[in-house]
N, C-alpha and C. Protein backbone atom coordinates (compact mmCIF):
# COMPACT_ATOMS: atom_id res chain seq x y z
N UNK A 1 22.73 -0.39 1.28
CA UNK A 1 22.04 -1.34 2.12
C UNK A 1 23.02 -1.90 3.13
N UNK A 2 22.28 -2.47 4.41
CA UNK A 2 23.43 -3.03 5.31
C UNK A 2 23.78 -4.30 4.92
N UNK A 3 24.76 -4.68 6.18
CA UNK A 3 25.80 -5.79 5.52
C UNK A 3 24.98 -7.13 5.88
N UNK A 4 23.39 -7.16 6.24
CA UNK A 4 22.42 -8.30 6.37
C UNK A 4 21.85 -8.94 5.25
N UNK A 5 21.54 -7.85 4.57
CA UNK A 5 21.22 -8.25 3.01
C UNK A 5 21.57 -9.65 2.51
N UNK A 6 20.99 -10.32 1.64
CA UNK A 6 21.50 -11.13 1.14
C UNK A 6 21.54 -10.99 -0.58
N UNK A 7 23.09 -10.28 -0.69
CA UNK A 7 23.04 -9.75 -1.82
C UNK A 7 22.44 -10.50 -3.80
N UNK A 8 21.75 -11.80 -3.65
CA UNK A 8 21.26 -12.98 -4.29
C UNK A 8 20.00 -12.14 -4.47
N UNK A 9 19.19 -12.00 -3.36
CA UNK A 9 18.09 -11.33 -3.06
C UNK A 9 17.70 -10.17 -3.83
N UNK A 10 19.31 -9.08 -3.82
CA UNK A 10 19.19 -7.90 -4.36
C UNK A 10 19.17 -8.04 -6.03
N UNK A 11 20.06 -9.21 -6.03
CA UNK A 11 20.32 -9.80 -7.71
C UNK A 11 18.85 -9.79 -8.20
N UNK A 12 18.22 -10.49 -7.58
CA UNK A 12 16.84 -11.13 -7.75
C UNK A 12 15.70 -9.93 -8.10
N UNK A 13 15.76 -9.11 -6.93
CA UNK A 13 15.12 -7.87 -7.40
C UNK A 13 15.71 -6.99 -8.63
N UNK A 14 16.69 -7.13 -9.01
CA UNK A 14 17.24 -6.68 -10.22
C UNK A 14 16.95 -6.84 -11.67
N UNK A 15 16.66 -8.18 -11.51
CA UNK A 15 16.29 -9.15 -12.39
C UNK A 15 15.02 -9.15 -12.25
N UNK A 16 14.11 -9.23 -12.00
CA UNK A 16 12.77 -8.94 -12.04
C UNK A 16 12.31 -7.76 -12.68
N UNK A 17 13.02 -6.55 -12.06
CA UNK A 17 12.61 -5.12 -12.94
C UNK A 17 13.12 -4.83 -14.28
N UNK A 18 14.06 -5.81 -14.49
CA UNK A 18 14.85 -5.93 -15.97
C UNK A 18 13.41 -6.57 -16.63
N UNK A 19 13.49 -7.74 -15.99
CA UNK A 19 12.04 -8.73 -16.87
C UNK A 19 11.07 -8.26 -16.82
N UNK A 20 10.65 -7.22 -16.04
CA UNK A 20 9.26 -6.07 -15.97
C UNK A 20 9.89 -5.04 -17.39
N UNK A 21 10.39 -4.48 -17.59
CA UNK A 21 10.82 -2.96 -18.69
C UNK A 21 10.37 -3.74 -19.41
N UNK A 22 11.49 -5.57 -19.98
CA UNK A 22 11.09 -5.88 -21.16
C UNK A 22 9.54 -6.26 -21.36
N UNK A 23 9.15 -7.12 -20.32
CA UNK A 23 7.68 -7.32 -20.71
C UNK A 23 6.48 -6.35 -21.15
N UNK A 24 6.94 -4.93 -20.67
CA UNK A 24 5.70 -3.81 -20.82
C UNK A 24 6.23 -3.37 -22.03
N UNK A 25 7.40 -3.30 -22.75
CA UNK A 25 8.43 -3.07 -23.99
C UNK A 25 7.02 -4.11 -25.03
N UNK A 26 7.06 -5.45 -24.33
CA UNK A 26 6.63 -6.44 -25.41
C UNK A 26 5.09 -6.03 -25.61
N UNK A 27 4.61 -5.68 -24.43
CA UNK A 27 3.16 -5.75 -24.11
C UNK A 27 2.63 -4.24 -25.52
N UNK A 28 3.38 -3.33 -25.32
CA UNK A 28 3.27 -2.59 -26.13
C UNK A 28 3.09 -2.78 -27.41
N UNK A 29 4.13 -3.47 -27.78
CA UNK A 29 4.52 -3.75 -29.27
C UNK A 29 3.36 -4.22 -29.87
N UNK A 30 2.88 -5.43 -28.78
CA UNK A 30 1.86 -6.20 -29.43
C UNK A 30 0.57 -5.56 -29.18
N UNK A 31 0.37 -4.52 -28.67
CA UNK A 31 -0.88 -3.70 -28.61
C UNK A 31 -0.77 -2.95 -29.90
N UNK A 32 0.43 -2.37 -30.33
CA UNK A 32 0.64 -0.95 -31.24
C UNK A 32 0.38 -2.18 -32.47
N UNK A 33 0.81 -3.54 -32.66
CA UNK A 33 0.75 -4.14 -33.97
C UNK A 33 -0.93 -4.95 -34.04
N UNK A 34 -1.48 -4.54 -33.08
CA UNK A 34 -3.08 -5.16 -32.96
C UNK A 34 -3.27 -6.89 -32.89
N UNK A 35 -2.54 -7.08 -31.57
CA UNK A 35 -2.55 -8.05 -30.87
C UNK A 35 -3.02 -8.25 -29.98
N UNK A 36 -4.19 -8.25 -29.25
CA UNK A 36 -4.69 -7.82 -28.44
C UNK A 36 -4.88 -8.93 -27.49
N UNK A 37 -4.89 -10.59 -27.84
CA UNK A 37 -4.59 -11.84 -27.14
C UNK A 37 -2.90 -12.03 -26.86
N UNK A 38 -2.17 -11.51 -27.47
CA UNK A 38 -1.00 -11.50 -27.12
C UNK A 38 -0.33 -10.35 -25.75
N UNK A 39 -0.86 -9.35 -26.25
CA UNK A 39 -0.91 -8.02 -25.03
C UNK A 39 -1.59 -8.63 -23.75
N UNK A 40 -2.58 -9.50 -23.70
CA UNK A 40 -3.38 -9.78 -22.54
C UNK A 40 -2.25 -10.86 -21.84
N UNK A 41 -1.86 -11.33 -22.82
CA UNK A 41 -0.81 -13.04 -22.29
C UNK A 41 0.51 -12.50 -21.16
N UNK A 42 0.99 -10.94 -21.86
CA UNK A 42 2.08 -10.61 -21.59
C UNK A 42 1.48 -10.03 -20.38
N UNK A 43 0.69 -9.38 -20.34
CA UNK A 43 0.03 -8.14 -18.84
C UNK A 43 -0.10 -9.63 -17.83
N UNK A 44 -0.84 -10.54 -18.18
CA UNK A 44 -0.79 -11.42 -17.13
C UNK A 44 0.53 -11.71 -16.93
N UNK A 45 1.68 -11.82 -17.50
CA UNK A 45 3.02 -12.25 -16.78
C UNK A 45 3.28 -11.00 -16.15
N UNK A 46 3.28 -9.79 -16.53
CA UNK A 46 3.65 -8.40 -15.77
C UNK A 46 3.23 -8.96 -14.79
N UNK A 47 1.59 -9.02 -14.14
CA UNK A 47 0.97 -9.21 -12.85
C UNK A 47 2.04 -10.34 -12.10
N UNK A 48 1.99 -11.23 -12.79
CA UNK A 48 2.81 -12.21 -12.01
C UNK A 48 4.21 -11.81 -11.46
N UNK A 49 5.51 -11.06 -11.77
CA UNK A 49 6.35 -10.68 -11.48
C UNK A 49 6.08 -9.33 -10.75
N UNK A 50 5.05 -8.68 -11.01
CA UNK A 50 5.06 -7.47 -9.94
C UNK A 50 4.74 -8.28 -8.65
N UNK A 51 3.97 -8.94 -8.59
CA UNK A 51 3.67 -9.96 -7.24
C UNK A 51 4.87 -10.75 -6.46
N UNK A 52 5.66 -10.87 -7.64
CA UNK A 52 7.07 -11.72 -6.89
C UNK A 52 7.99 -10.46 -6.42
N UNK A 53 7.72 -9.78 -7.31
CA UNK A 53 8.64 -8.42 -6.87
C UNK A 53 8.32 -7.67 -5.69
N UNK A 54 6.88 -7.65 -5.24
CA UNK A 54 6.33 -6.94 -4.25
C UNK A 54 7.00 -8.00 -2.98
N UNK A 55 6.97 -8.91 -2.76
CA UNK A 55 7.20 -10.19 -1.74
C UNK A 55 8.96 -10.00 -1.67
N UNK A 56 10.01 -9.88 -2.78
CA UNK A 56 10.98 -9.77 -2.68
C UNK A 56 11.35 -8.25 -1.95
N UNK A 57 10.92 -7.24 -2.51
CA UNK A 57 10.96 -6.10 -1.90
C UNK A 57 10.46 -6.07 -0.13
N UNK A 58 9.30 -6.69 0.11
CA UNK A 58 9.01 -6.93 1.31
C UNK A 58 9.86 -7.91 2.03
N UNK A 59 10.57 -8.81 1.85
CA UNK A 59 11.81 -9.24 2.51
C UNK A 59 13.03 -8.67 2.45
N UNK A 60 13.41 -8.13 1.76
CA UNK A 60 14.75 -6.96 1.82
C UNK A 60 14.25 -6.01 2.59
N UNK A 61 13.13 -5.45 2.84
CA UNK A 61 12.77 -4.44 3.69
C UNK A 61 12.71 -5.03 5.13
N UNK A 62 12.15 -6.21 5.41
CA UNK A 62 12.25 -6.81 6.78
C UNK A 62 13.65 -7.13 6.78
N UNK A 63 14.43 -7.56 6.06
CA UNK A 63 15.79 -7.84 6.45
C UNK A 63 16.78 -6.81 6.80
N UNK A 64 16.55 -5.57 6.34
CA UNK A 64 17.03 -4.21 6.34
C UNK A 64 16.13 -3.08 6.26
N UNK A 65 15.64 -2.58 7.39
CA UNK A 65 14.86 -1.92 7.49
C UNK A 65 15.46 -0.08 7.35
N UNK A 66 14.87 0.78 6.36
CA UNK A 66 15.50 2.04 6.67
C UNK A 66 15.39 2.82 7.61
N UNK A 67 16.43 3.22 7.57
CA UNK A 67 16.70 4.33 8.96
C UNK A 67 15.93 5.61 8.78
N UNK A 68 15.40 5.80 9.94
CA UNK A 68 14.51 6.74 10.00
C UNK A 68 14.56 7.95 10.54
N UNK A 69 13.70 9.25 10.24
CA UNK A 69 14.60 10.34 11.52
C UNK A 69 13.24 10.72 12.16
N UNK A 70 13.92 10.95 13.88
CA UNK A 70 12.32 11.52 14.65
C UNK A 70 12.81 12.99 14.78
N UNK A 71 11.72 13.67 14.62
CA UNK A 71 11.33 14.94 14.63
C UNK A 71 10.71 15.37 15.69
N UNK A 72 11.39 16.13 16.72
CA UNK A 72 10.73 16.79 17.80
C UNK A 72 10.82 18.39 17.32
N UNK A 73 9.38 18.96 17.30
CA UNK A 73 9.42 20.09 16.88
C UNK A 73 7.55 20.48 17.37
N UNK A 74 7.63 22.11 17.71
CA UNK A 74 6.13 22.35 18.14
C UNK A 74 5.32 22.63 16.85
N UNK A 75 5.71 23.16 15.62
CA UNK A 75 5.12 23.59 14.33
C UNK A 75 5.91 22.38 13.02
N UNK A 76 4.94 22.69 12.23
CA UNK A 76 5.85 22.24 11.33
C UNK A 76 7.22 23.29 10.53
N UNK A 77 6.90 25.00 11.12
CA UNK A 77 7.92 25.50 10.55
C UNK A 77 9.51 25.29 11.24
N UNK A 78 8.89 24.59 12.59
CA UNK A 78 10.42 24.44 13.42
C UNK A 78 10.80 23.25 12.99
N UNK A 79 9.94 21.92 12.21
CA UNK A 79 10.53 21.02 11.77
C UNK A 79 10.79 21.31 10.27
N UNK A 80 11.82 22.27 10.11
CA UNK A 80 12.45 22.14 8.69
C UNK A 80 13.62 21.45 8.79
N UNK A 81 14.31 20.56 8.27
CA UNK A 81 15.32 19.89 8.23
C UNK A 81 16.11 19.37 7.06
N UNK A 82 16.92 18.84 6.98
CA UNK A 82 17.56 18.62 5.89
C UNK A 82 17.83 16.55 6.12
N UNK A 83 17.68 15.80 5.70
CA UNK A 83 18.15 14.88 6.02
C UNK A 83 19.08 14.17 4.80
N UNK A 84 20.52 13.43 5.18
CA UNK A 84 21.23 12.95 4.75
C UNK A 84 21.61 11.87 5.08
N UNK A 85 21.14 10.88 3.94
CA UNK A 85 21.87 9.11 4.37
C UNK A 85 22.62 8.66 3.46
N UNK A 86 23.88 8.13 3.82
CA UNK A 86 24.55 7.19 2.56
C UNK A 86 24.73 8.02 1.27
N UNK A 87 25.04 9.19 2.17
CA UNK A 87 25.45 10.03 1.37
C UNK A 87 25.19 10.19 -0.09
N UNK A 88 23.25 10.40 0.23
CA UNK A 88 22.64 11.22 -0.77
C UNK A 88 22.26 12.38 0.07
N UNK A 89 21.81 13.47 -0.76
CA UNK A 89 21.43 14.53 -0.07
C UNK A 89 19.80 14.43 -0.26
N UNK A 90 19.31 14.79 0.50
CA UNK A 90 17.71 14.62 0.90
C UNK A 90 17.18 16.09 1.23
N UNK A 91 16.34 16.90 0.73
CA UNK A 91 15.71 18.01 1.03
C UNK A 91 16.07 19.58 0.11
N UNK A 92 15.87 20.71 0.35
CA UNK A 92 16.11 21.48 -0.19
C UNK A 92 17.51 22.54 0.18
N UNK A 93 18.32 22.06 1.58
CA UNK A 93 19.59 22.58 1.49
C UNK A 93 20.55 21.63 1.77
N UNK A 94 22.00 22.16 1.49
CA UNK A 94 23.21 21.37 1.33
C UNK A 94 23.30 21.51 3.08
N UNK A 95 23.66 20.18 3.07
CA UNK A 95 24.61 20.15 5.08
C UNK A 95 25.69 20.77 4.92
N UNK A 96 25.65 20.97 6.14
CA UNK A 96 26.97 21.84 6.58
C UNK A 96 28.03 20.80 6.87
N UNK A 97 28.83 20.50 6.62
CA UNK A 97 30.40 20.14 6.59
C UNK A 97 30.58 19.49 7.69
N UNK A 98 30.46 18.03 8.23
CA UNK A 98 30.63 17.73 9.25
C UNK A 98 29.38 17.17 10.32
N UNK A 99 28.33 17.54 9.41
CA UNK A 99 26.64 17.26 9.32
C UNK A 99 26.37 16.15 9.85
N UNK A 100 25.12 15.78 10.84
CA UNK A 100 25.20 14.27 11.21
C UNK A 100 23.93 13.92 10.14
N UNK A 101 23.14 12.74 10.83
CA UNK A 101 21.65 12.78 9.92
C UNK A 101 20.86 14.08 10.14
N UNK A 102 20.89 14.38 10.72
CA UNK A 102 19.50 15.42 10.42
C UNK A 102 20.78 16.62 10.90
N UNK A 103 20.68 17.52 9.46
CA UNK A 103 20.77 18.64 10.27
C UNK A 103 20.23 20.12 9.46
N UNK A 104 19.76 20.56 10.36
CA UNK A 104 19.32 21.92 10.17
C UNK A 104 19.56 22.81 9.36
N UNK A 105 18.39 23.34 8.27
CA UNK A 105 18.74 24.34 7.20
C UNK A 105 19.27 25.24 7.26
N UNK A 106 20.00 25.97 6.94
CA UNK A 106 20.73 26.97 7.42
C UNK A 106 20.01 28.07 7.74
N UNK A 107 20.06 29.00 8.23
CA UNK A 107 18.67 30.00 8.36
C UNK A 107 17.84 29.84 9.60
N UNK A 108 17.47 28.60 10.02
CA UNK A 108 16.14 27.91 10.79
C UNK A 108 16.73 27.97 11.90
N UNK A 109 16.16 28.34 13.07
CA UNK A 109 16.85 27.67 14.62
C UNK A 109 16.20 26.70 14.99
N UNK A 110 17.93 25.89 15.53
CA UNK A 110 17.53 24.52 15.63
C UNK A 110 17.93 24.44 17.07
């Protein structure tokens, strides 16, 4: 992520999906042990933190928006591409050595 972030924010979203695993962990338990007012208590807190989570995610995304790639191409077979950010690899071939964001499968004319 860029250096706008407010890395509290990212904490925050962290912590929410931690408190989401455990709650659907709990929600379970108490379904599999035939709790079925207890399972309902817990799904309503799920709802509630997916909602805070959706709003947190939607401000890290306005605060840092991802980078995107435009594609000028007449087919979709001339837009085959490979894309690489932050050095993950994205698509079905390795870049070539020296690669910017988008670059071309090997094989394809680009």
């Amino acid at each position: 992520m860029g250096g706008m972030t407010d890395p509290r924010l990212e904490d925050h979203v962290v912590g929410l999906e931690l408190q989401l695993v455990e709650l659907v962990e709990r929600r379970e338990r108490a379904a599999v042990q035939g709790l079925p007012d207890e399972a309902e208590a817990i799904s309503r807190e799920i709802d509630e933190l997916q909602t805070e989570l959706i709003v947190s995610a939607e401000t890290l995304t306005a605060e840092n928006p991802a980078p995107h790639a435009e594609v000028l191409a007449e087919s979709a077979e001339d837009a085959s591409f490979t894309i690489v950010d932050a050095g993950m690899h994205v698509g079905p071939s390795q870049p070539e050595p020296g690669a910017g964001a988008l670059a071309p499968r090997p094989g394809v004319a680009g």
